[in-house]
C-alpha atoms as a PDB file:
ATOM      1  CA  UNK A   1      21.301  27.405  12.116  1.00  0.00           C
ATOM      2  CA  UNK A   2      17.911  26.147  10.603  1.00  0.00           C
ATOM      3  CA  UNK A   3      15.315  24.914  11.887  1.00  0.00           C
ATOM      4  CA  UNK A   4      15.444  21.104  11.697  1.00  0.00           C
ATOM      5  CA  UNK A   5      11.867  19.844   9.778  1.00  0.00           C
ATOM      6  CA  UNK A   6       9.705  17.212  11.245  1.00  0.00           C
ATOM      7  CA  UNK A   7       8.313  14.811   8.699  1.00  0.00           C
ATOM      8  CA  UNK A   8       4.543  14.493   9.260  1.00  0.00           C
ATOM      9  CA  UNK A   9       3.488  12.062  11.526  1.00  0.00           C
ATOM     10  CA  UNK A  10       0.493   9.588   9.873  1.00  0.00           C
ATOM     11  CA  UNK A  11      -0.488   6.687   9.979  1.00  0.00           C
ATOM     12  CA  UNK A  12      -1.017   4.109   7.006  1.00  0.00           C
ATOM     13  CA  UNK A  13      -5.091   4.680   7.576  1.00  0.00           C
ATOM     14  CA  UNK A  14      -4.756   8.685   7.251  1.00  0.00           C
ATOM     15  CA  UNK A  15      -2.562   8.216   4.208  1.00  0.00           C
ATOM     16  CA  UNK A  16      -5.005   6.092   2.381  1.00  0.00           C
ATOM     17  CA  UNK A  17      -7.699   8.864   3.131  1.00  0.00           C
ATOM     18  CA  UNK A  18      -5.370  11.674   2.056  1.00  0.00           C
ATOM     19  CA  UNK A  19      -4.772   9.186  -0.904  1.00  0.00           C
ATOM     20  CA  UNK A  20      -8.730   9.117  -1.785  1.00  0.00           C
ATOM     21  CA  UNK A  21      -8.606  12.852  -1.660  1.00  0.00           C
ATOM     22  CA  UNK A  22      -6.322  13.458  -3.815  1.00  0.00           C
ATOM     23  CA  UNK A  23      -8.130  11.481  -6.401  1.00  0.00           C
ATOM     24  CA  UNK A  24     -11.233  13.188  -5.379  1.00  0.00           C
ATOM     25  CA  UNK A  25      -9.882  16.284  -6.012  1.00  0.00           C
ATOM     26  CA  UNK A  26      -8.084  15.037  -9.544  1.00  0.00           C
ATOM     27  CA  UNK A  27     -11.452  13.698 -10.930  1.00  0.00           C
ATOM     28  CA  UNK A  28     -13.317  17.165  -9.602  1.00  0.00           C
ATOM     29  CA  UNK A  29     -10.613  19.368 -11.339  1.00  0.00           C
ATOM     30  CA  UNK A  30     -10.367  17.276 -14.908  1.00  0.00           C
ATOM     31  CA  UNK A  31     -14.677  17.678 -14.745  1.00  0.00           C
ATOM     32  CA  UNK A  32     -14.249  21.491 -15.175  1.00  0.00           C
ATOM     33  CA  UNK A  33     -11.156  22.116 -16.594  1.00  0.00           C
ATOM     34  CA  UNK A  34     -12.039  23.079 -20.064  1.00  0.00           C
ATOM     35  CA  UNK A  35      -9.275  20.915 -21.461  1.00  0.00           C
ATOM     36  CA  UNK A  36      -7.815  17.429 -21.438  1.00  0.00           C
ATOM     37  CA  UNK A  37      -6.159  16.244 -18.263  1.00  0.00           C
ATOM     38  CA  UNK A  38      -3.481  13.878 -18.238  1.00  0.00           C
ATOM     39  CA  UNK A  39      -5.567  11.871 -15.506  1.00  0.00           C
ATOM     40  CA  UNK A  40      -4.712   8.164 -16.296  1.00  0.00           C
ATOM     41  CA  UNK A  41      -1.261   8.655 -15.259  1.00  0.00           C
ATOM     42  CA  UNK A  42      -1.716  11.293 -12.282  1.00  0.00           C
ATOM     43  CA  UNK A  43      -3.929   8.691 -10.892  1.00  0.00           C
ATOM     44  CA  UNK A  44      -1.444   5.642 -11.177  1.00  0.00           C
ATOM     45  CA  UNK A  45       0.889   7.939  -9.244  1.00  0.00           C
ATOM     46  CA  UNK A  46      -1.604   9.466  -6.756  1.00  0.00           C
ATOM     47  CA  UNK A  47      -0.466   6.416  -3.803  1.00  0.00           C
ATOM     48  CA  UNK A  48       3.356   7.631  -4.316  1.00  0.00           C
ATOM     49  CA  UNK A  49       3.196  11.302  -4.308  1.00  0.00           C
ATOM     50  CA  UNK A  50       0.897  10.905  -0.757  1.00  0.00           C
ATOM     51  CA  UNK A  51       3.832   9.250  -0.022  1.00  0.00           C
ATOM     52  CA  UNK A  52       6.024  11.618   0.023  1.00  0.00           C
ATOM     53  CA  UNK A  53       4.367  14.686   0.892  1.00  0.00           C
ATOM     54  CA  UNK A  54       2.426  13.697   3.751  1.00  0.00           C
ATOM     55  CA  UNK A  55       4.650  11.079   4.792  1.00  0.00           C
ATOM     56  CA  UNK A  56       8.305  11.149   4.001  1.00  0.00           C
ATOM     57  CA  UNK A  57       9.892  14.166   2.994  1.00  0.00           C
ATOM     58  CA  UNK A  58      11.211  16.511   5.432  1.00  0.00           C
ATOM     59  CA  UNK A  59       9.967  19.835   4.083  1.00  0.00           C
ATOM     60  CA  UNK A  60       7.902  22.811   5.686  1.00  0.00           C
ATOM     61  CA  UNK A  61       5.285  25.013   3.503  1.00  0.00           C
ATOM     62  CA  UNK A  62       6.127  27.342   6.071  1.00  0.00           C
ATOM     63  CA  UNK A  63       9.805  26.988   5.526  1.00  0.00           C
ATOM     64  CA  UNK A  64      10.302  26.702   2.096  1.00  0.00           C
ATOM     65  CA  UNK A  65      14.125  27.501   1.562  1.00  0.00           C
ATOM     66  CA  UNK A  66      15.448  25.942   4.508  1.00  0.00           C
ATOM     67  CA  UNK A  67      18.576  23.781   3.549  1.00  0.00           C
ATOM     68  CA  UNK A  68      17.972  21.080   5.236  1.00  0.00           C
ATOM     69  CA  UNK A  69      14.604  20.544   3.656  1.00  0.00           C
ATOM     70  CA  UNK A  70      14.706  17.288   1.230  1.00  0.00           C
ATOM     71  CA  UNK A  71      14.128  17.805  -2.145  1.00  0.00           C
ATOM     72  CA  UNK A  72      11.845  16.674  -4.763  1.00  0.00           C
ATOM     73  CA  UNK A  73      12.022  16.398  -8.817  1.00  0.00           C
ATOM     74  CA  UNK A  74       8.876  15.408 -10.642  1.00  0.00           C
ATOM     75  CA  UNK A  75      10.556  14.159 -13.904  1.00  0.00           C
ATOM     76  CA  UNK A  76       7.354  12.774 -15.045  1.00  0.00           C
ATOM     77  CA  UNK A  77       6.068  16.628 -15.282  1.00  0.00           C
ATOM     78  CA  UNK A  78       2.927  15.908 -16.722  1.00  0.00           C
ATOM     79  CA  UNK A  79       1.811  14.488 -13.637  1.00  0.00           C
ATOM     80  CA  UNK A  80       2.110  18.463 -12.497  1.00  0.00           C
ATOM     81  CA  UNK A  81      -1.633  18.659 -11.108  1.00  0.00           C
ATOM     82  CA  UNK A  82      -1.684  15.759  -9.275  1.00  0.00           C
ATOM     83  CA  UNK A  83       1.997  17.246  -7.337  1.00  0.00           C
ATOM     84  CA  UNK A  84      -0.175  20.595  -7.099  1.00  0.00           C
ATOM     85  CA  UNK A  85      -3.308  19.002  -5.531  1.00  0.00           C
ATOM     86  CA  UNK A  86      -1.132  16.994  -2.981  1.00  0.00           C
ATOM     87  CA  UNK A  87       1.024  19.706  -1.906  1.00  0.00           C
ATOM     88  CA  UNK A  88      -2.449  21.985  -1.343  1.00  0.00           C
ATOM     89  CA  UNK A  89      -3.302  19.186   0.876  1.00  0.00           C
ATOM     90  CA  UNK A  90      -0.305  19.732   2.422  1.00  0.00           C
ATOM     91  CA  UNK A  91      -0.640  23.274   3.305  1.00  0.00           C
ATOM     92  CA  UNK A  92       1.470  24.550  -0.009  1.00  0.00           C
ATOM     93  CA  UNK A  93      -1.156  25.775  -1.898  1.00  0.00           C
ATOM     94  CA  UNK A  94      -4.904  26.848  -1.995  1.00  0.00           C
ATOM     95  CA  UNK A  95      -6.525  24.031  -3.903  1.00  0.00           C
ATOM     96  CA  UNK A  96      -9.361  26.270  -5.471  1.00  0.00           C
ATOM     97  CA  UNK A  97      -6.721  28.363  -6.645  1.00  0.00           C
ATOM     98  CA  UNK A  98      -5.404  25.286  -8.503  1.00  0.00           C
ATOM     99  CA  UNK A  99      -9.027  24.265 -10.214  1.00  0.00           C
ATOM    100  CA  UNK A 100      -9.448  27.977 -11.107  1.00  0.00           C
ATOM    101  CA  UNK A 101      -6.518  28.625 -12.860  1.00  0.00           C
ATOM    102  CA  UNK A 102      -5.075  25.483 -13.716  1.00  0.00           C
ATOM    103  CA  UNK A 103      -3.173  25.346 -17.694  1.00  0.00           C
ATOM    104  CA  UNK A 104      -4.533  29.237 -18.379  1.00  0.00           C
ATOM    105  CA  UNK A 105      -1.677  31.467 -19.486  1.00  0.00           C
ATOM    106  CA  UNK A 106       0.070  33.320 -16.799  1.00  0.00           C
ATOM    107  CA  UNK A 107      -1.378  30.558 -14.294  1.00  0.00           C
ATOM    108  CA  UNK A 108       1.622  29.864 -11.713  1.00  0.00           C
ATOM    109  CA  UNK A 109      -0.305  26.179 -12.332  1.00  0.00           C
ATOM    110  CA  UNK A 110       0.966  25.279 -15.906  1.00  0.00           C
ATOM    111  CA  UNK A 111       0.799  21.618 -17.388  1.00  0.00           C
ATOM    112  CA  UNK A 112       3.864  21.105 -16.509  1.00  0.00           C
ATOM    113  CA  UNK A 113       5.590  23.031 -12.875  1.00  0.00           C
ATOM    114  CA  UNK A 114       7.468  25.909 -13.291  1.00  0.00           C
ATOM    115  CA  UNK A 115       9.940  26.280 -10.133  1.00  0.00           C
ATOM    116  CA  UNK A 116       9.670  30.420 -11.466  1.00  0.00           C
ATOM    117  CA  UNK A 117       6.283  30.764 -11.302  1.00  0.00           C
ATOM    118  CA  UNK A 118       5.553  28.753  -7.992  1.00  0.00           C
ATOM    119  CA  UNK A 119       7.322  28.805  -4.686  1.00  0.00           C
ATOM    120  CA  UNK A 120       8.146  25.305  -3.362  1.00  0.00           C
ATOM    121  CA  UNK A 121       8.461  23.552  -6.664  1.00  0.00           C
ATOM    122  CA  UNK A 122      12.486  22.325  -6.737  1.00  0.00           C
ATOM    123  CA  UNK A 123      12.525  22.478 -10.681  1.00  0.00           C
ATOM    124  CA  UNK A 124      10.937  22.606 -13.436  1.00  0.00           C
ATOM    125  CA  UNK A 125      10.450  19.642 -15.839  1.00  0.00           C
ATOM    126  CA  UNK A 126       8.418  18.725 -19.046  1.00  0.00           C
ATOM    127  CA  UNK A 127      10.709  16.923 -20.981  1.00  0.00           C
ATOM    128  CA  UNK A 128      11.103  13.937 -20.234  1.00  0.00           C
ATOM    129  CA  UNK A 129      14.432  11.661 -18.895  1.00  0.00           C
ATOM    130  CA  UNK A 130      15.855  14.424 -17.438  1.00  0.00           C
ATOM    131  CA  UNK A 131      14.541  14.589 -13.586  1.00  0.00           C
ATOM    132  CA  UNK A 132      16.842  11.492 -13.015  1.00  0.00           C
ATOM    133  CA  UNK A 133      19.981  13.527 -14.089  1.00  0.00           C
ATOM    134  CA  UNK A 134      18.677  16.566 -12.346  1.00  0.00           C
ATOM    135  CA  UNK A 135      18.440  15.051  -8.705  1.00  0.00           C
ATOM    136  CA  UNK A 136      22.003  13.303  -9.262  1.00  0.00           C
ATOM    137  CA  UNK A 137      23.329  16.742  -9.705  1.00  0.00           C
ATOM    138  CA  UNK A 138      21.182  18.209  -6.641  1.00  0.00           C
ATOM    139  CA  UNK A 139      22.436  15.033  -4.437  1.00  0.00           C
ATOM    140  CA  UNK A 140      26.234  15.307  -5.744  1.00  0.00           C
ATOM    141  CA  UNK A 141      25.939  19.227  -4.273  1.00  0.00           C
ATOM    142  CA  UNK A 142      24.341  18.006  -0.782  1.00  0.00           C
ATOM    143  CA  UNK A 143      26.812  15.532  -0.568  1.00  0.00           C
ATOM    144  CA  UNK A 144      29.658  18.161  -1.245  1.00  0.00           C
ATOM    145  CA  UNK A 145      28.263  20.407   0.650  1.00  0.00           C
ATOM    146  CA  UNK A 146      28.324  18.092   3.678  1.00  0.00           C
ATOM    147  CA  UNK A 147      24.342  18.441   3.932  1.00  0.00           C
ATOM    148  CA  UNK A 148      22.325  15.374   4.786  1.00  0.00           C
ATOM    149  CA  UNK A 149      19.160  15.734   2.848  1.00  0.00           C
ATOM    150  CA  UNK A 150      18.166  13.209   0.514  1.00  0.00           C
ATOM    151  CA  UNK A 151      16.853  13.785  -3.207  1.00  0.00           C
ATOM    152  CA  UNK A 152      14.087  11.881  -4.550  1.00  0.00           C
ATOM    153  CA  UNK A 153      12.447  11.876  -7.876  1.00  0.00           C
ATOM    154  CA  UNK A 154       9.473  10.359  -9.330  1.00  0.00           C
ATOM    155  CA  UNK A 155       9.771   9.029 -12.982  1.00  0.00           C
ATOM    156  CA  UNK A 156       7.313   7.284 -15.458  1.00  0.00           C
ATOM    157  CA  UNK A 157       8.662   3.855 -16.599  1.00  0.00           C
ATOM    158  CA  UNK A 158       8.641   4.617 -20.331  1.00  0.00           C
ATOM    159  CA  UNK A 159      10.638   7.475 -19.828  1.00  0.00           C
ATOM    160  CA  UNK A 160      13.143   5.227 -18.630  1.00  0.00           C
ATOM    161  CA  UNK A 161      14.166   4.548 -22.251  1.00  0.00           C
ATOM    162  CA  UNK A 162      16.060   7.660 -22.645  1.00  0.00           C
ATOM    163  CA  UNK A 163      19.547   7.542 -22.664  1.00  0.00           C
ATOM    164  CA  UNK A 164      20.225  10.328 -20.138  1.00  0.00           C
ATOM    165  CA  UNK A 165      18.493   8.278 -17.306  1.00  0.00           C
ATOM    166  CA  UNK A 166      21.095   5.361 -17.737  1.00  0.00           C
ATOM    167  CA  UNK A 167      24.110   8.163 -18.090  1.00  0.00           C
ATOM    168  CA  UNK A 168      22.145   9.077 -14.562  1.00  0.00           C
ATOM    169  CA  UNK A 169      22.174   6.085 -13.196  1.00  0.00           C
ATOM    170  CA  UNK A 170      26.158   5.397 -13.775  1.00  0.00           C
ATOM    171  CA  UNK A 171      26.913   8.666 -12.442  1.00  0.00           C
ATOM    172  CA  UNK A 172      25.012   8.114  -9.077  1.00  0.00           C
ATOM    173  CA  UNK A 173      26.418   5.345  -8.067  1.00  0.00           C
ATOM    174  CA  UNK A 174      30.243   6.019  -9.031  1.00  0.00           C
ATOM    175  CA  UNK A 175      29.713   9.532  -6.672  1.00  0.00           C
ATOM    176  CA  UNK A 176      28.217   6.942  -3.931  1.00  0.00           C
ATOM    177  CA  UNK A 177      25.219   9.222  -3.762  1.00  0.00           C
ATOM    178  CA  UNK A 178      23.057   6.975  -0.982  1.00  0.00           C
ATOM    179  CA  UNK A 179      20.828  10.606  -0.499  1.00  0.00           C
ATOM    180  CA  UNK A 180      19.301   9.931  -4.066  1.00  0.00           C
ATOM    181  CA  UNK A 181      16.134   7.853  -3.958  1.00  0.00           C
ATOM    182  CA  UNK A 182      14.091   7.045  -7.758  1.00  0.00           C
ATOM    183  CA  UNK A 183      10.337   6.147  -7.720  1.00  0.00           C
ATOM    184  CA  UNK A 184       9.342   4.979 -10.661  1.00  0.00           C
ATOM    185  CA  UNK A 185       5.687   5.146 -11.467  1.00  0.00           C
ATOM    186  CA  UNK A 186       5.915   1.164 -13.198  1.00  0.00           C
ATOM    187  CA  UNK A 187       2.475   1.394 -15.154  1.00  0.00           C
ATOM    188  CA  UNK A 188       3.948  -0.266 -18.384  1.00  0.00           C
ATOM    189  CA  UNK A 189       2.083   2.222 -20.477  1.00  0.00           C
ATOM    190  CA  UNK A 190       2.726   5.116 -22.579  1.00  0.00           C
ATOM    191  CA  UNK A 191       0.779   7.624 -24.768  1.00  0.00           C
ATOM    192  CA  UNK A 192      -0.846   5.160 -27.477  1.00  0.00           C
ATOM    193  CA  UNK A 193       0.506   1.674 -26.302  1.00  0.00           C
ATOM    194  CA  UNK A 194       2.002  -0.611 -23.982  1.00  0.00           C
ATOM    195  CA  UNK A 195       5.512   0.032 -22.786  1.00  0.00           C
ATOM    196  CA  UNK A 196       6.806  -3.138 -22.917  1.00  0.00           C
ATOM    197  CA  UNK A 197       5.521  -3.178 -27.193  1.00  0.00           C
ATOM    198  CA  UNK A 198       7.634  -0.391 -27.930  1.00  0.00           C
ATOM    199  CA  UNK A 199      10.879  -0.416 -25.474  1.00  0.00           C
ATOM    200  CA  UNK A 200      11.331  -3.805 -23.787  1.00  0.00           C
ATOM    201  CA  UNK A 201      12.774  -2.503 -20.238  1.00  0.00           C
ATOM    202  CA  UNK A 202      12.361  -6.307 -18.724  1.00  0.00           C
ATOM    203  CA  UNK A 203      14.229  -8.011 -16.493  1.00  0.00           C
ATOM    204  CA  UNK A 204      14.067  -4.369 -14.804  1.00  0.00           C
ATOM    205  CA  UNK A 205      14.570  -3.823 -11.426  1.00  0.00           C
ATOM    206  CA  UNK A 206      17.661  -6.295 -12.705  1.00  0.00           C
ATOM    207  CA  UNK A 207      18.737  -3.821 -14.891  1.00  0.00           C
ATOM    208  CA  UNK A 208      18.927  -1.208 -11.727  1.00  0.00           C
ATOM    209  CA  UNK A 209      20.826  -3.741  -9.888  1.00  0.00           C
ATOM    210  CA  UNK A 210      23.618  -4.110 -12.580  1.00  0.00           C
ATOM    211  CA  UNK A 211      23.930  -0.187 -12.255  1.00  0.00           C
ATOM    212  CA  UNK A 212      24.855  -0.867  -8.517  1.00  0.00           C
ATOM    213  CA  UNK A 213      21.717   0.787  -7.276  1.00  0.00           C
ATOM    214  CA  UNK A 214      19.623  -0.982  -4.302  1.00  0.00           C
ATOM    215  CA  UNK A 215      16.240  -1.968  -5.545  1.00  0.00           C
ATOM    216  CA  UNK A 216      13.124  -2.007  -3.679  1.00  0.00           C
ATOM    217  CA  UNK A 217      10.087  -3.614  -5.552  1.00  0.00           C
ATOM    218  CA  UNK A 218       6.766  -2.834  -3.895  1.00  0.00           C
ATOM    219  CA  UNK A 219       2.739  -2.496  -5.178  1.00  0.00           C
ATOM    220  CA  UNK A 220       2.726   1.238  -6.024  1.00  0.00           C
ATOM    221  CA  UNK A 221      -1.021   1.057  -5.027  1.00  0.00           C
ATOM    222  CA  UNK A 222      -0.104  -0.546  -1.030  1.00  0.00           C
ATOM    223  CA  UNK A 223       0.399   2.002   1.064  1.00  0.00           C
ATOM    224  CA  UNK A 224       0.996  -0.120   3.854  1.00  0.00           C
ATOM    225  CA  UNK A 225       3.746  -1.487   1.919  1.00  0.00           C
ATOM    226  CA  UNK A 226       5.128   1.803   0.569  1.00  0.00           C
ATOM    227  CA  UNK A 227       5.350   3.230   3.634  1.00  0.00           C
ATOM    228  CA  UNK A 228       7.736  -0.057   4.733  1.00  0.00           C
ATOM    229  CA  UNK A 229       9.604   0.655   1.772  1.00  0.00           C
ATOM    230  CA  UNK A 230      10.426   3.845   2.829  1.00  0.00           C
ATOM    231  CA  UNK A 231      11.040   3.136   6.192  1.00  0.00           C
ATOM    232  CA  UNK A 232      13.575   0.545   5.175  1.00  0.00           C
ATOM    233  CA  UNK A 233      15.750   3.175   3.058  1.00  0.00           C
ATOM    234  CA  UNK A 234      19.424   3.525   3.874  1.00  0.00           C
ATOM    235  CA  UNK A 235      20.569   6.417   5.606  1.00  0.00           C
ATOM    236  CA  UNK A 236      21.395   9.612   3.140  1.00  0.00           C
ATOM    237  CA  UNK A 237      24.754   9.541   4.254  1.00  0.00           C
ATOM    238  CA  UNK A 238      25.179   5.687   2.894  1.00  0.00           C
ATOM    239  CA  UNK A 239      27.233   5.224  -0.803  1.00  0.00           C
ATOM    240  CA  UNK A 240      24.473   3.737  -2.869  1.00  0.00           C
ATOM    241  CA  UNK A 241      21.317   5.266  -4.579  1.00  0.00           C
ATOM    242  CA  UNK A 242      18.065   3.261  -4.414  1.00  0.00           C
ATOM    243  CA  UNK A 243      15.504   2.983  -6.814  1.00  0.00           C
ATOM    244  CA  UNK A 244      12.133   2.050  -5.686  1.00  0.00           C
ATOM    245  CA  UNK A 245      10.228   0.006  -8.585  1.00  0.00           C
ATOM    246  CA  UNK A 246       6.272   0.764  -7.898  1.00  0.00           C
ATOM    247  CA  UNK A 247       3.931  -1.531  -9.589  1.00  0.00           C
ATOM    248  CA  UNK A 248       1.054   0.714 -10.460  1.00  0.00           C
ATOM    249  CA  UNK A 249      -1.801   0.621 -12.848  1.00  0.00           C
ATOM    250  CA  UNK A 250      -2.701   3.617 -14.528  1.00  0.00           C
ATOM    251  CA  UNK A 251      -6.064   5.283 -14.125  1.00  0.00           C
ATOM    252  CA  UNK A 252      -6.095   3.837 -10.449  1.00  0.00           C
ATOM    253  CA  UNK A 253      -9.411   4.004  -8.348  1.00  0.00           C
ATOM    254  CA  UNK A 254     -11.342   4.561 -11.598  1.00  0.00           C
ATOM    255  CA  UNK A 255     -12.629   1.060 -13.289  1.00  0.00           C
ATOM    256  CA  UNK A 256     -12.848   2.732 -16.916  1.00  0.00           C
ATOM    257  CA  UNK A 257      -9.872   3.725 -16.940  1.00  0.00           C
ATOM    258  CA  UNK A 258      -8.082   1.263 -15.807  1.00  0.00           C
ATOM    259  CA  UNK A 259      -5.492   0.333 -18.207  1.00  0.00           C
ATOM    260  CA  UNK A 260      -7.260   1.931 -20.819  1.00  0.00           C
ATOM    261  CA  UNK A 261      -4.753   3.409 -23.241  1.00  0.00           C
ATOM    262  CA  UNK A 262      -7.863   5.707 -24.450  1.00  0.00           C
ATOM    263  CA  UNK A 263      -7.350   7.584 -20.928  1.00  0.00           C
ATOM    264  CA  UNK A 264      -3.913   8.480 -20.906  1.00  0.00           C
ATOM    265  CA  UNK A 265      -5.218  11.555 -21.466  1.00  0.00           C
ATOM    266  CA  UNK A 266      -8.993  13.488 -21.233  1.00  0.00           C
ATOM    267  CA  UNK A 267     -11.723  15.010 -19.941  1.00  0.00           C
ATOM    268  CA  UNK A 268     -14.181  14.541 -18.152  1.00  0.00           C
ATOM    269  CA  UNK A 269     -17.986  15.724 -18.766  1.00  0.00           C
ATOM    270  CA  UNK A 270     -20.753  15.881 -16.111  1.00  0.00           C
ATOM    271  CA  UNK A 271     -22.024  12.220 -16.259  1.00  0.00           C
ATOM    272  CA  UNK A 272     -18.664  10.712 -16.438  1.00  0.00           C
ATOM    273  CA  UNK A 273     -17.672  12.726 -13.852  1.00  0.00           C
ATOM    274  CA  UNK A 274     -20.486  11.429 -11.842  1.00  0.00           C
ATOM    275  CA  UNK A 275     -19.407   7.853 -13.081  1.00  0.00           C
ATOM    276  CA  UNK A 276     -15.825   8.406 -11.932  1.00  0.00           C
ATOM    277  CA  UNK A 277     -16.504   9.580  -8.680  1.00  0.00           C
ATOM    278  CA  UNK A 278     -18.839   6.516  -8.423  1.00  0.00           C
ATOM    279  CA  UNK A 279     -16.207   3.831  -9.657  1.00  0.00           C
ATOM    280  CA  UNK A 280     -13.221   5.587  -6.759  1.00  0.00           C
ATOM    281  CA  UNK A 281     -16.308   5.518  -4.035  1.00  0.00           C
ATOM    282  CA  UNK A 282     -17.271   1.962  -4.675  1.00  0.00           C
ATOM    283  CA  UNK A 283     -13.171   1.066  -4.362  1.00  0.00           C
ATOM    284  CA  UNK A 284     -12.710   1.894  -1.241  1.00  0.00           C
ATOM    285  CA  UNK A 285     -15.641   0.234   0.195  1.00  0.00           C
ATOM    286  CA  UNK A 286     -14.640  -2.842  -1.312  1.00  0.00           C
ATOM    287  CA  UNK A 287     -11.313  -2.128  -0.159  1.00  0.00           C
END
């Protein structure tokens, strides 16, 4: 029988720390990665990803294929380093590993995660719209299986326009899967505009509730409230999926790039690294 896995035991202080650090690390990484980094929306997404991996997910770095481990999709893959950089804090990987090899060929750190090339990644995603449709099918096979894991999956909100992650959607809840839990990183932007100018997804969390999903709408950027938005989930072995709406704002912690649509995407050289770093330190002492 395996080893049942504890979930980590911090507090809402220690996750906003852990949260600061992962930005910390984001910012140092995109300053000498010879490259662009897709840092405006790793950022927005920074707050949920603590979440999970030093908060809610049952799962062991020391026990990576136990079954009863919960599992995780990152459908937004482009978001890949900031999932790396998290899980080194977790004990998964070597974070100077990650900086030194991070988007060179043959790197087990790609753009996007490669569940091939690195141990503990569930599956590998890129395109986009299908990480919804991916942990339905992982869900539908714990519930079958009589396992009592849950699923959960992080999307962007503008990938939300694609067909397949409405077919989802309909699919989870006619199979009663209550062990499938959506974030969705709600920054309303995409590459070169605004969400809501290209695909209006408004009224939205009304749109999940017409799907027969149960919808939790929180600040993305609270931890103290995403951590009571966890902690309010049904159990896995309950008949409807949730979807947890996360406001967000992407480029978090970093004033110029703060809903800036020219940082979807960049680098970062030595004085604007310096500027960054300056910006996410005078944050949190005005937190």
């Amino acid at each position: 029988m395996a080893a049942t896995i504890i979930r980590p035991e911090t507090d809402v202080s220690e996750l906003e720390d852990l949260s600061y650090d992962l930005r910390e690390k984001l910012l140092l990484l995109c300053g000498e990665y010879d490259g662009s980094v897709h840092i405006g929306g790793d950022l927005s997404c920074a707050d949920i990803l603590t979440l999970l991996f030093q908060y809610g997910m049952h799962v062991d770095p020391q026990d990576l294929h136990n079954p009863e481990r919960d599992r995780f999709v990152l459908s937004k893959g482009h978001a890949a380093v900031c999932m790396y950089i998290t899980m080194a804090i977790r004990g998964f990987f070597d974070y100077r590993e990650i900086v030194d090899t991070y988007g060179q060929l043959g790197s087990a750190y790609g753009m996007h995660p490669c569940k091939v090339q690195l141990p503990g990644v569930e599956v590998s995603t890129g395109s986009l719209g299908h990480g919804l449709p991916l942990a339905t099918g992982m869900a539908l096979h714990g519930r079958r299986s009589g396992m009592d894991h849950r699923v959960f999956t992080l999307m962007g909100d503008g990938e939300t326009g694609e067909g397949s992650v409405w077919e989802a959607a309909l699919a989870a809840h006619s199979n009663n899967l209550g062990n499938l839990v959506a974030f969705i990183d709600r920054n309303r932007q995409l590459m070169t505009s605004f969400s809501e100018e290209r695909v209006k997804l408004e009224p939205y969390p009304d749109k999940w509730r017409a799907f027969g999903w149960n919808v939790i709408e929180v600040d993305g950027h609270d931890m103290g409230a995403l951590v009571a938005a966890f902690d309010s989930l049904p159990d896995p072995d309950s008949d409807t999926p949730t979807v947890i709406v996360c406001d967000t704002v992407k480029g978090k912690g970093v004033d110029f790039m703060e809903a800036n649509l020219a940082w979807h995407a960049g680098s970062l050289n030595d004085k604007d690294l310096q500027r960054a770093l300056a910006a996410l330190a005078d944050g949190r002492k005005a937190a």
